[in-house]
C-alpha atoms as a PDB file:
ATOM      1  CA  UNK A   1      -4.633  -6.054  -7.253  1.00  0.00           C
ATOM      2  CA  UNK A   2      -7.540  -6.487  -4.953  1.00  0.00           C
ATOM      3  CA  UNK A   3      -7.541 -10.164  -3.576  1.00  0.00           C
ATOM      4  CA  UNK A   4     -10.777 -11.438  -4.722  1.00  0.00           C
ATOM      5  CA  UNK A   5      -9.932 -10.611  -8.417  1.00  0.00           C
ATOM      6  CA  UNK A   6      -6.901 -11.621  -7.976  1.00  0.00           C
ATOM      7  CA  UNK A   7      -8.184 -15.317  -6.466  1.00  0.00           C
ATOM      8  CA  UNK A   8     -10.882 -15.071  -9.383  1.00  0.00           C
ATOM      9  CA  UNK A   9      -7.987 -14.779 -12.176  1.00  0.00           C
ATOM     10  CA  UNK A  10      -5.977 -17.629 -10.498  1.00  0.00           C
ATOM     11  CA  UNK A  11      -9.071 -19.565 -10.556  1.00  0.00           C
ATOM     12  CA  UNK A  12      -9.924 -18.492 -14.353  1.00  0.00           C
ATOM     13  CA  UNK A  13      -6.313 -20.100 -15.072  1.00  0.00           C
ATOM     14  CA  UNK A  14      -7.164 -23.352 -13.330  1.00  0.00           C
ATOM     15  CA  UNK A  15      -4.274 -23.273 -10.861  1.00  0.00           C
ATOM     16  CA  UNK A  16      -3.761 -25.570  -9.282  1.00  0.00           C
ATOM     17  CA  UNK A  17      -1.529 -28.579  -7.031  1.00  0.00           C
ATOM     18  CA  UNK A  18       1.111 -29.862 -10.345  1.00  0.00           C
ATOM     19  CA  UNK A  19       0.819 -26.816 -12.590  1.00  0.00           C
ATOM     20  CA  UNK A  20       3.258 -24.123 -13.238  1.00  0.00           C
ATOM     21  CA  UNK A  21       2.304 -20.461 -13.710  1.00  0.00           C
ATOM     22  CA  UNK A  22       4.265 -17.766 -15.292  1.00  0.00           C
ATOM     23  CA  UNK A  23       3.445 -13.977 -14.552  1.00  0.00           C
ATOM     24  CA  UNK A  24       5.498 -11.765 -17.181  1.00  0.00           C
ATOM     25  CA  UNK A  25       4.602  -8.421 -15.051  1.00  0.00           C
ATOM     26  CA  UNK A  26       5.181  -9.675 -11.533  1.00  0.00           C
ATOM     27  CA  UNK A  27       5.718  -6.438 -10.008  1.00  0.00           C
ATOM     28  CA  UNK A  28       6.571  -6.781  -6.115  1.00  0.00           C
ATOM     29  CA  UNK A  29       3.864  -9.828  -5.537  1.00  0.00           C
ATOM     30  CA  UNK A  30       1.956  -7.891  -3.075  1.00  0.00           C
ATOM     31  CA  UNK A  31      -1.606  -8.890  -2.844  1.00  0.00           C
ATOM     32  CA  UNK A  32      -3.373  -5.537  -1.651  1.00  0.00           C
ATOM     33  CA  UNK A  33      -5.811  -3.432  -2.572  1.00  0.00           C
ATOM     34  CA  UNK A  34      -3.054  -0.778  -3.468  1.00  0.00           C
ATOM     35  CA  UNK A  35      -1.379  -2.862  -5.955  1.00  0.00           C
ATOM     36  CA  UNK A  36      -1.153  -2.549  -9.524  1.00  0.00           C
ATOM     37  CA  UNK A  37      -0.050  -5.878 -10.710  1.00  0.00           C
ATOM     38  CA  UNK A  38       1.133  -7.786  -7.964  1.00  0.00           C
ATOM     39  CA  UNK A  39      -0.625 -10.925  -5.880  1.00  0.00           C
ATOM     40  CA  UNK A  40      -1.054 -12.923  -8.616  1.00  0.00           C
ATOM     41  CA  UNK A  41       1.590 -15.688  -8.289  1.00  0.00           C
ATOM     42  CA  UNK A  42       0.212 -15.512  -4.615  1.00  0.00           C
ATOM     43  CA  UNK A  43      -3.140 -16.544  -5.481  1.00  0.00           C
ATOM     44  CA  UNK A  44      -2.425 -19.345  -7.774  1.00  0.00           C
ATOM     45  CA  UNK A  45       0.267 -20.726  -5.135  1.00  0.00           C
ATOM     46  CA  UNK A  46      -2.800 -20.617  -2.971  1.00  0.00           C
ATOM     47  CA  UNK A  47      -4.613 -23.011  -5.394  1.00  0.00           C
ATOM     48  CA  UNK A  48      -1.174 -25.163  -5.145  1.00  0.00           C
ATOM     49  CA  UNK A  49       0.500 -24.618  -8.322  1.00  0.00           C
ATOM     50  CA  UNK A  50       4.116 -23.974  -8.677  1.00  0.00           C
ATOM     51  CA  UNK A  51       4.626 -20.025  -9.938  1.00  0.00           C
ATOM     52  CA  UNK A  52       7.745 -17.743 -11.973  1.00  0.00           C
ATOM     53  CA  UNK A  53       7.458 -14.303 -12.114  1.00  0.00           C
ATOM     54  CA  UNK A  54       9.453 -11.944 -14.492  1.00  0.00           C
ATOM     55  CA  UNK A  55       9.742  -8.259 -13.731  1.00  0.00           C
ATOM     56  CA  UNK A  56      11.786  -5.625 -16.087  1.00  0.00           C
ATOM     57  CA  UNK A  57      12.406  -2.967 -13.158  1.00  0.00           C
ATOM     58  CA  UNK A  58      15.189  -4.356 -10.882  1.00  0.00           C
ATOM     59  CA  UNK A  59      13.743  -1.913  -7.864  1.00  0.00           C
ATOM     60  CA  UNK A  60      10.374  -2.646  -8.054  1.00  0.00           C
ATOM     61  CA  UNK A  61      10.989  -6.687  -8.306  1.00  0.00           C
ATOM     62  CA  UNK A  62      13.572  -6.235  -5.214  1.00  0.00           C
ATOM     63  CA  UNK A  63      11.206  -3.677  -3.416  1.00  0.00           C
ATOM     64  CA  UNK A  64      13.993  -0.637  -3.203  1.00  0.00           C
ATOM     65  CA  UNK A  65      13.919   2.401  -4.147  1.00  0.00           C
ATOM     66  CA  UNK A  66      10.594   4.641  -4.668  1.00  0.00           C
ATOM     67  CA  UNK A  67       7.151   3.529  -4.447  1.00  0.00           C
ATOM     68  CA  UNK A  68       4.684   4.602  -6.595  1.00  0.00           C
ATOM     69  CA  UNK A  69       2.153   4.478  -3.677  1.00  0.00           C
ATOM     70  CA  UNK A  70       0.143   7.712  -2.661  1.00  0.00           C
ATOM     71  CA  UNK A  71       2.011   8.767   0.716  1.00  0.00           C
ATOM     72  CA  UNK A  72       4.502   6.303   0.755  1.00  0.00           C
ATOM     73  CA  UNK A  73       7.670   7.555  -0.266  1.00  0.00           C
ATOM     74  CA  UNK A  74       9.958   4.517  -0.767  1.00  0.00           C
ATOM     75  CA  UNK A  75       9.591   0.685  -0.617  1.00  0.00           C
ATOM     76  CA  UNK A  76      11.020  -1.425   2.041  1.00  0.00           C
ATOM     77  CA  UNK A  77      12.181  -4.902   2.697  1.00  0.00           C
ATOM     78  CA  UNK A  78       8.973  -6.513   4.157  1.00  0.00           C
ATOM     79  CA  UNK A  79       7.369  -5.545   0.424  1.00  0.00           C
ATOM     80  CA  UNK A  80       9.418  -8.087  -1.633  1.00  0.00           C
ATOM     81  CA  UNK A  81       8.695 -11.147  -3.604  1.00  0.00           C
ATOM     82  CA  UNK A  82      10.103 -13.554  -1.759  1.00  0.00           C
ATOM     83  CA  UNK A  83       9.131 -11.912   1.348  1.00  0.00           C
ATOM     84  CA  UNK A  84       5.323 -11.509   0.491  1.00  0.00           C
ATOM     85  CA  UNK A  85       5.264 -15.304  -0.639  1.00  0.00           C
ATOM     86  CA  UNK A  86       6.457 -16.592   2.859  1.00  0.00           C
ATOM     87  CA  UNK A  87       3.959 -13.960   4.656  1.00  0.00           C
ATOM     88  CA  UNK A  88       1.194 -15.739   2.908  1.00  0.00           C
ATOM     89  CA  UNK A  89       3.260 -18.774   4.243  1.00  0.00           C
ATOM     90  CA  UNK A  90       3.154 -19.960   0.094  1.00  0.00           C
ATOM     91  CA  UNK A  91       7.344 -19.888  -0.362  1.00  0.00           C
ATOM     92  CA  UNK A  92       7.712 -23.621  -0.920  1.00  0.00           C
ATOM     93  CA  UNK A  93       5.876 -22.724  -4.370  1.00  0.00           C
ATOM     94  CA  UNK A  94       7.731 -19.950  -5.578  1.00  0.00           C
ATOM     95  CA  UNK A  95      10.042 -21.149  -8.246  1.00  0.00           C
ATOM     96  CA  UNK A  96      11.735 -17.921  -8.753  1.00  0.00           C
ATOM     97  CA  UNK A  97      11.697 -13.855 -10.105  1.00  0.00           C
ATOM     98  CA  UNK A  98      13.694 -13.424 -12.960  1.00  0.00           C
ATOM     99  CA  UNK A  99      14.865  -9.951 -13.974  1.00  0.00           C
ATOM    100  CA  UNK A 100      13.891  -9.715 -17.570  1.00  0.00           C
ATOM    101  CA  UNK A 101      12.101  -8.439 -20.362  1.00  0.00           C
ATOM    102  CA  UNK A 102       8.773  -9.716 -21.076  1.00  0.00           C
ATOM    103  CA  UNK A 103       8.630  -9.005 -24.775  1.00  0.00           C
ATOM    104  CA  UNK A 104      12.025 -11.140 -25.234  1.00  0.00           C
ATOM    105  CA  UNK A 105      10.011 -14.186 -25.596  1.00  0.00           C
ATOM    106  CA  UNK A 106      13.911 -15.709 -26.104  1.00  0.00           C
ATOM    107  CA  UNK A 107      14.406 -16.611 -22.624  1.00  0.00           C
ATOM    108  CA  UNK A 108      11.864 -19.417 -22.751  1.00  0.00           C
ATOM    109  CA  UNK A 109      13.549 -20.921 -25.680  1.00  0.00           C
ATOM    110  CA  UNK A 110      14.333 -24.872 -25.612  1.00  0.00           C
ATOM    111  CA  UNK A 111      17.783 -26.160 -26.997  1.00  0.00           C
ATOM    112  CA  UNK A 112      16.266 -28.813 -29.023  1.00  0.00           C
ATOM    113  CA  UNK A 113      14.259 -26.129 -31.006  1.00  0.00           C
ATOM    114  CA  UNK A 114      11.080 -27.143 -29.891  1.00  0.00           C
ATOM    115  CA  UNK A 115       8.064 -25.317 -28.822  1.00  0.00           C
ATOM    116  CA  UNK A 116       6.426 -27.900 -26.190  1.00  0.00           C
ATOM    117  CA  UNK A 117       4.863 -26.239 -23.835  1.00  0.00           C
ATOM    118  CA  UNK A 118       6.594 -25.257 -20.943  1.00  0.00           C
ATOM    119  CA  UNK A 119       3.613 -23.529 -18.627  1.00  0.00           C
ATOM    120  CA  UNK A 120       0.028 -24.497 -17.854  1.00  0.00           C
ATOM    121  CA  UNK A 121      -0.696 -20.806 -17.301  1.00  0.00           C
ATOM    122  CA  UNK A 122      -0.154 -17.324 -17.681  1.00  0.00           C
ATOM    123  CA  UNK A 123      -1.366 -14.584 -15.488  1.00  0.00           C
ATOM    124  CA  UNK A 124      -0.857 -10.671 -15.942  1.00  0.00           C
ATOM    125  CA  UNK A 125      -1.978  -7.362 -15.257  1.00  0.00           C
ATOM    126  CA  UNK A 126       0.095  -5.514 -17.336  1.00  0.00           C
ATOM    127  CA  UNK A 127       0.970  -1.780 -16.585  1.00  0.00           C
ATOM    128  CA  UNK A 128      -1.308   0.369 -18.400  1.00  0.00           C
ATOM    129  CA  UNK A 129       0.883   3.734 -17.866  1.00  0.00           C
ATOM    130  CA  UNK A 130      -1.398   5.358 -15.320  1.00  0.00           C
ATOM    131  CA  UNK A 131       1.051   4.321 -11.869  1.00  0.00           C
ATOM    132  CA  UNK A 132       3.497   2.361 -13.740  1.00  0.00           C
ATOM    133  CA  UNK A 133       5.161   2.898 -17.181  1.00  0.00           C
ATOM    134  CA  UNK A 134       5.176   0.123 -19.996  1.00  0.00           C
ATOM    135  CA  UNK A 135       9.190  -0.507 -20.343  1.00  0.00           C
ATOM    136  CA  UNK A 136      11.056  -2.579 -22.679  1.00  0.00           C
ATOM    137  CA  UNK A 137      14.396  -3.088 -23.027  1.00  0.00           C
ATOM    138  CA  UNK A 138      15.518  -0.862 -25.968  1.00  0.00           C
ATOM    139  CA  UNK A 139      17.705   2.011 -27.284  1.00  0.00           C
ATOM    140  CA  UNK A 140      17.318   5.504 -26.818  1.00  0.00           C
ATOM    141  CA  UNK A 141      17.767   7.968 -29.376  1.00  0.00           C
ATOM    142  CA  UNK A 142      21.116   8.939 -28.452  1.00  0.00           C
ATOM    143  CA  UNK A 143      21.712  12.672 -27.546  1.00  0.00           C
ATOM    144  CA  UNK A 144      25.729  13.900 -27.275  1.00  0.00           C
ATOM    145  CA  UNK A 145      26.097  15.050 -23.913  1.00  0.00           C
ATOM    146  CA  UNK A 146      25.013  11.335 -22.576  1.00  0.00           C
ATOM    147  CA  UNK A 147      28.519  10.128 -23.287  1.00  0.00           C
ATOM    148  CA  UNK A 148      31.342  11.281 -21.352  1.00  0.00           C
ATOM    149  CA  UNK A 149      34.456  11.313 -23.263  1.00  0.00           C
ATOM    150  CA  UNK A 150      36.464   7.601 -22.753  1.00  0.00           C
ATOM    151  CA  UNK A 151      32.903   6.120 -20.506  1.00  0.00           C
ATOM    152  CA  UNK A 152      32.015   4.197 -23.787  1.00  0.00           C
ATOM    153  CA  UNK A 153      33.328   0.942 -23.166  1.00  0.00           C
ATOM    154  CA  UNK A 154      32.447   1.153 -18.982  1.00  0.00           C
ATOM    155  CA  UNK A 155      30.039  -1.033 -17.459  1.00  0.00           C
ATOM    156  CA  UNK A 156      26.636  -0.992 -18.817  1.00  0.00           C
ATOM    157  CA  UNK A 157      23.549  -1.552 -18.143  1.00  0.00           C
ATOM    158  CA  UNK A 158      20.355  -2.398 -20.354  1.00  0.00           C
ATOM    159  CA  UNK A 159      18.425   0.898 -21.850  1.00  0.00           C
ATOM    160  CA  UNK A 160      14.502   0.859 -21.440  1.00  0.00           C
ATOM    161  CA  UNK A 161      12.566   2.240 -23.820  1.00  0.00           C
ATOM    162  CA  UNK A 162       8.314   2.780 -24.043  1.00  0.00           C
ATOM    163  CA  UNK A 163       6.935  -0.344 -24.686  1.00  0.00           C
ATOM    164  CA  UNK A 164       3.409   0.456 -26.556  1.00  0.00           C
ATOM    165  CA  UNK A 165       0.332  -1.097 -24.473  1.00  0.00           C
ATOM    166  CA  UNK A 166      -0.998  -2.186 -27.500  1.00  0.00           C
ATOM    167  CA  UNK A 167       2.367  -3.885 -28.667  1.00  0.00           C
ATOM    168  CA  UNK A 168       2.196  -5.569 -24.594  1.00  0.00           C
ATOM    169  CA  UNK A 169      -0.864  -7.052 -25.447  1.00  0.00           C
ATOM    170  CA  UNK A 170       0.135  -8.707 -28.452  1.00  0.00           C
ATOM    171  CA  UNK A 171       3.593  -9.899 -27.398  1.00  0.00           C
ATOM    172  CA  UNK A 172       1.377 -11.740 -24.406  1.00  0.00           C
ATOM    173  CA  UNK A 173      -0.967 -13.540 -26.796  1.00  0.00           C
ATOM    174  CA  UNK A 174       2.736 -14.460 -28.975  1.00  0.00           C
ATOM    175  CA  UNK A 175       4.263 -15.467 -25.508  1.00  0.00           C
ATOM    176  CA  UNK A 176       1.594 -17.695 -24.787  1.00  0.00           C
ATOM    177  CA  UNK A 177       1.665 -19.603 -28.213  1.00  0.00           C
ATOM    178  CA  UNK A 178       5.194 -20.364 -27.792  1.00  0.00           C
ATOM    179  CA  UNK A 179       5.350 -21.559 -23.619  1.00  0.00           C
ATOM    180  CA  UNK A 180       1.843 -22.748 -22.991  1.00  0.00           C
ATOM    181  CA  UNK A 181       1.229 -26.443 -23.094  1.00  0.00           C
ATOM    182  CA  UNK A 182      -1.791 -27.396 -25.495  1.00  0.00           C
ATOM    183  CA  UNK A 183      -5.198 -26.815 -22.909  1.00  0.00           C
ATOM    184  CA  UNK A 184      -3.206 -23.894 -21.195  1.00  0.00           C
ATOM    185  CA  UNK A 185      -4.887 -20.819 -20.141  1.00  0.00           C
ATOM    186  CA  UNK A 186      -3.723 -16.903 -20.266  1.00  0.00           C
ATOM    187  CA  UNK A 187      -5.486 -14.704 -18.138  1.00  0.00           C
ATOM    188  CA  UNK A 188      -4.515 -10.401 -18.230  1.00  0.00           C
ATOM    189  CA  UNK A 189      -6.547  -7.181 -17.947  1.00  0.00           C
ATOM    190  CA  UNK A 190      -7.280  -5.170 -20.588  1.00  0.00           C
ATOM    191  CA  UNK A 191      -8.246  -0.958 -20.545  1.00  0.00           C
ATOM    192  CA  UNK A 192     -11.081   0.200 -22.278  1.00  0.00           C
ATOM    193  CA  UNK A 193     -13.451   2.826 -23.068  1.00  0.00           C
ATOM    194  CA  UNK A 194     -16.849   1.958 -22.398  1.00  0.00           C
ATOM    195  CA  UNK A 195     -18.977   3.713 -24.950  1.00  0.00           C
ATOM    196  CA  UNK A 196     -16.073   2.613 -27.761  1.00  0.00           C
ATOM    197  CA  UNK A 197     -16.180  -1.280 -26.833  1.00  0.00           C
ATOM    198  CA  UNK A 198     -16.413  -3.707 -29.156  1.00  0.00           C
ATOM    199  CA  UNK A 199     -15.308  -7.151 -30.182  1.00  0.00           C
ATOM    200  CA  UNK A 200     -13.167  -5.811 -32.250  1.00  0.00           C
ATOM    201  CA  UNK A 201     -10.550  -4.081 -30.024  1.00  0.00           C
ATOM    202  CA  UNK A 202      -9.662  -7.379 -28.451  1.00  0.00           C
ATOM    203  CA  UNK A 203      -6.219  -9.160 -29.025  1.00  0.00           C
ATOM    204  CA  UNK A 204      -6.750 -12.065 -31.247  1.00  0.00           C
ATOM    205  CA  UNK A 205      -4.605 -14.899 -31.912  1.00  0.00           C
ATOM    206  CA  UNK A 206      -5.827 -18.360 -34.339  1.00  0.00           C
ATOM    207  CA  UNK A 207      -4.126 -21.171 -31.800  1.00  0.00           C
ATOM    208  CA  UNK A 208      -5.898 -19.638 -29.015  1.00  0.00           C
ATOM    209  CA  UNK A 209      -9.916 -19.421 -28.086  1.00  0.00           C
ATOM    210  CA  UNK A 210     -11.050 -16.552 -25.956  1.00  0.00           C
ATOM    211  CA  UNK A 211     -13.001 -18.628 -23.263  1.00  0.00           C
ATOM    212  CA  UNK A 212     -14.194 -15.590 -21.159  1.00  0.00           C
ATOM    213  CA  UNK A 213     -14.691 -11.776 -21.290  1.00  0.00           C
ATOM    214  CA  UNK A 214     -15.694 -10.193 -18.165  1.00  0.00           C
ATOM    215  CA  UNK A 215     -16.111  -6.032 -16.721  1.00  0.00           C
ATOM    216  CA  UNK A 216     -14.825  -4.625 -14.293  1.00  0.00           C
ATOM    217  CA  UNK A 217     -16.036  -1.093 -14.370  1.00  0.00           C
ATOM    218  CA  UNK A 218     -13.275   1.650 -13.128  1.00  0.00           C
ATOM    219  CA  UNK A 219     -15.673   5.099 -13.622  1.00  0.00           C
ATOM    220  CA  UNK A 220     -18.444   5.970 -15.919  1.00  0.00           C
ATOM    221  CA  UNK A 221     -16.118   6.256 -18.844  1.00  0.00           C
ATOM    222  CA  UNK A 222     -13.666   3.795 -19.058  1.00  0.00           C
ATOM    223  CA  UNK A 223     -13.328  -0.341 -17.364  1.00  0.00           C
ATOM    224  CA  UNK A 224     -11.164  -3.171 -17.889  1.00  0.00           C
ATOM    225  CA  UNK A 225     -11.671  -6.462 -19.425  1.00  0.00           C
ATOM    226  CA  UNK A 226     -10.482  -9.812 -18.074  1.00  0.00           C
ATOM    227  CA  UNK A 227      -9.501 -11.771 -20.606  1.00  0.00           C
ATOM    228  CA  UNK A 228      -9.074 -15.793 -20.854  1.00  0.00           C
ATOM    229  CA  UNK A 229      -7.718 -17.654 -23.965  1.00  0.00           C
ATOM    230  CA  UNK A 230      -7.114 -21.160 -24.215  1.00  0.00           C
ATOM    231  CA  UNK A 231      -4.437 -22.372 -26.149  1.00  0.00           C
ATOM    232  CA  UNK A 232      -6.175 -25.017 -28.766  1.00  0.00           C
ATOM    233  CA  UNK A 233      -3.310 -26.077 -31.251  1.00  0.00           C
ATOM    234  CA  UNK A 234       0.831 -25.123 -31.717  1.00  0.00           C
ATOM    235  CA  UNK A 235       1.158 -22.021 -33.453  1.00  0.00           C
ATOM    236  CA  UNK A 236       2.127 -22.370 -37.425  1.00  0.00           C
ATOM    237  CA  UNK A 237       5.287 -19.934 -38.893  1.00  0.00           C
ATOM    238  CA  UNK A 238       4.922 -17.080 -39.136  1.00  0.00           C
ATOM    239  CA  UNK A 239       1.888 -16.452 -37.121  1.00  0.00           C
ATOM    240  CA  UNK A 240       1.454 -13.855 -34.900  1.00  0.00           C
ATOM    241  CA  UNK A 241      -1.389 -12.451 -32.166  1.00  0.00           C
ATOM    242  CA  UNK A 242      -3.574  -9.505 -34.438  1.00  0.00           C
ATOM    243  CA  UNK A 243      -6.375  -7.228 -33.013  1.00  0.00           C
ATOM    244  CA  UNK A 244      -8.905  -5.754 -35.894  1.00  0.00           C
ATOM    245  CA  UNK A 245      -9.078  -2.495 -34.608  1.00  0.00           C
ATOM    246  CA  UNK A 246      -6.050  -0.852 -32.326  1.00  0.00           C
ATOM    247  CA  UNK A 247      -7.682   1.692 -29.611  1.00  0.00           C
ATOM    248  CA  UNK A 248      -4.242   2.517 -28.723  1.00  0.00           C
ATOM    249  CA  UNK A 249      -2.350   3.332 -31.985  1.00  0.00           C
ATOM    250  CA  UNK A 250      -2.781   6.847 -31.912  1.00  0.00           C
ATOM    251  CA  UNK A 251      -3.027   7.402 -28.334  1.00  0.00           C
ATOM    252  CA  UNK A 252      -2.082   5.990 -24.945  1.00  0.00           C
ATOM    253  CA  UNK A 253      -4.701   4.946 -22.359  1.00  0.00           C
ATOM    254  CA  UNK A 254      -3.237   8.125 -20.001  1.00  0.00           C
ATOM    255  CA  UNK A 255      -3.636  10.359 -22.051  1.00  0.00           C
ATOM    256  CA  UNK A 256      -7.076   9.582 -22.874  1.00  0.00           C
ATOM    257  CA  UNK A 257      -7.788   9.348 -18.954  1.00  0.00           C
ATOM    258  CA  UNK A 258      -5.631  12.683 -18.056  1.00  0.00           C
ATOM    259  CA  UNK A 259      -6.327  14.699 -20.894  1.00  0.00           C
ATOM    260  CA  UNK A 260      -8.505  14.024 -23.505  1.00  0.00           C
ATOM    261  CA  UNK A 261     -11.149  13.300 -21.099  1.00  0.00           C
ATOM    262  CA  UNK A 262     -10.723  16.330 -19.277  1.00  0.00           C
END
């Protein structure tokens, strides 16, 4: 995330000294030009508000492993959360990164059964597929030579399955009706094809007011959008986030970068 967008988000959100921020896609909290989704949380510490980050790859959130950085071949220590947070000398903010799903809106879920508001705001840039996959936790269709004979009943660890983008867009605008206090803001990015935009291919939800729309132009065929909602009343049963027309049902946004636009 480049820091000035990333600073212009936080400030969308109106972080600031007593609020508490929630990023579902956290990523490592890096604030670079490089980034995907990271520097977020760093921003709106900046602005003084107390920030949570969740993040569904263990590696990535703990900076091991691989990066997915052009000549950089694995991650290293200095490239963690907490680690980023106290080089921007912002740790006394950081609440915490939680390894979790974001679409298991569960975790946020009060005892007493009530849906108060638990965050002023909610800041994303949600993986797209293009560097980093859209993961869910989830079952695999199950193929026999997975299981070893007697390994059933071993220790175990969570499946991931594809989580559709346009299904991570909706589950955002859901999240936010069920954790935001009333006033609260959600901020995230959203992919789109230039000569195809409309109104209609935004994420709608009714307890929640789009309250700003702006470009950020990536080529000469495709940009993304940065949207704001306000949350304006609790959510009734039953209701969920809707979008009029889907851009992504039938196709993912790399594909129609890698190969249909070929």
């Amino acid at each position: 995330m480049d820091p000035e967008l990333a600073f212009i988000q936080a400030n969308l959100i109106k972080a600031n000294t007593g609020s508490i921020v929630l990023d579902p896609f956290c990523g490592t909290g890096k604030i670079t030009s490089f980034d995907i989704s990271g520097g977020l949380l760093i921003s709106a510490a900046h602005f003084g508000a107390a920030v949570i980050g969740t993040e569904i790859n263990y590696q990535i959130a703990r900076a091991v492993g691989k990066s997915s950085r052009v000549g950089q071949k694995f991650l290293t220590a200095d490239e963690s959360v907490a680690a980023n947070f106290v080089q921007y000398g912002t740790e006394d903010r950081f609440m915490s990164l939680i390894i979790a799903d974001a679409s298991r809106h569960q975790i946020w879920a009060r005892r007493s059964g009530k849906e108060d508001g638990i965050f002023d705001a909610i800041v994303a840039d949600p993986p797209y597929g293009v560097r980093e996959k859209g993961r869910k936790v989830g079952n695999k269709e199950r193929k026999a030579h997975w299981t070893l004979p007697g390994s059933e009943h071993e220790v175990h660890y969570p499946e991931k399955t594809k989580y559709a983008l346009s299904s991570v867009f909706l589950d955002l605008l859901d999240l936010a009706t069920c954790v935001l206090v009333l006033g609260g803001r959600l901020s995230f990015w959203f992919p789109v094809f230039r000569d195809e935009y409309s109104e209609a291919i935004i994420p709608r939800h009714d307890a929640l007011r789009l309250v700003a729309n702006c470009e950020q132009p990536l080529g000469n065929k495709y940009s993304r959008r940065l949207l704001v909602y306000e949350k304006v009343r609790s959510r009734r049963d039953n209701e969920k986030a809707y979008v009029e027309e889907d851009c992504y049902a039938e196709t993912t946004f790399r594909q129609r970068i890698f190969i249909n636009n070929n």
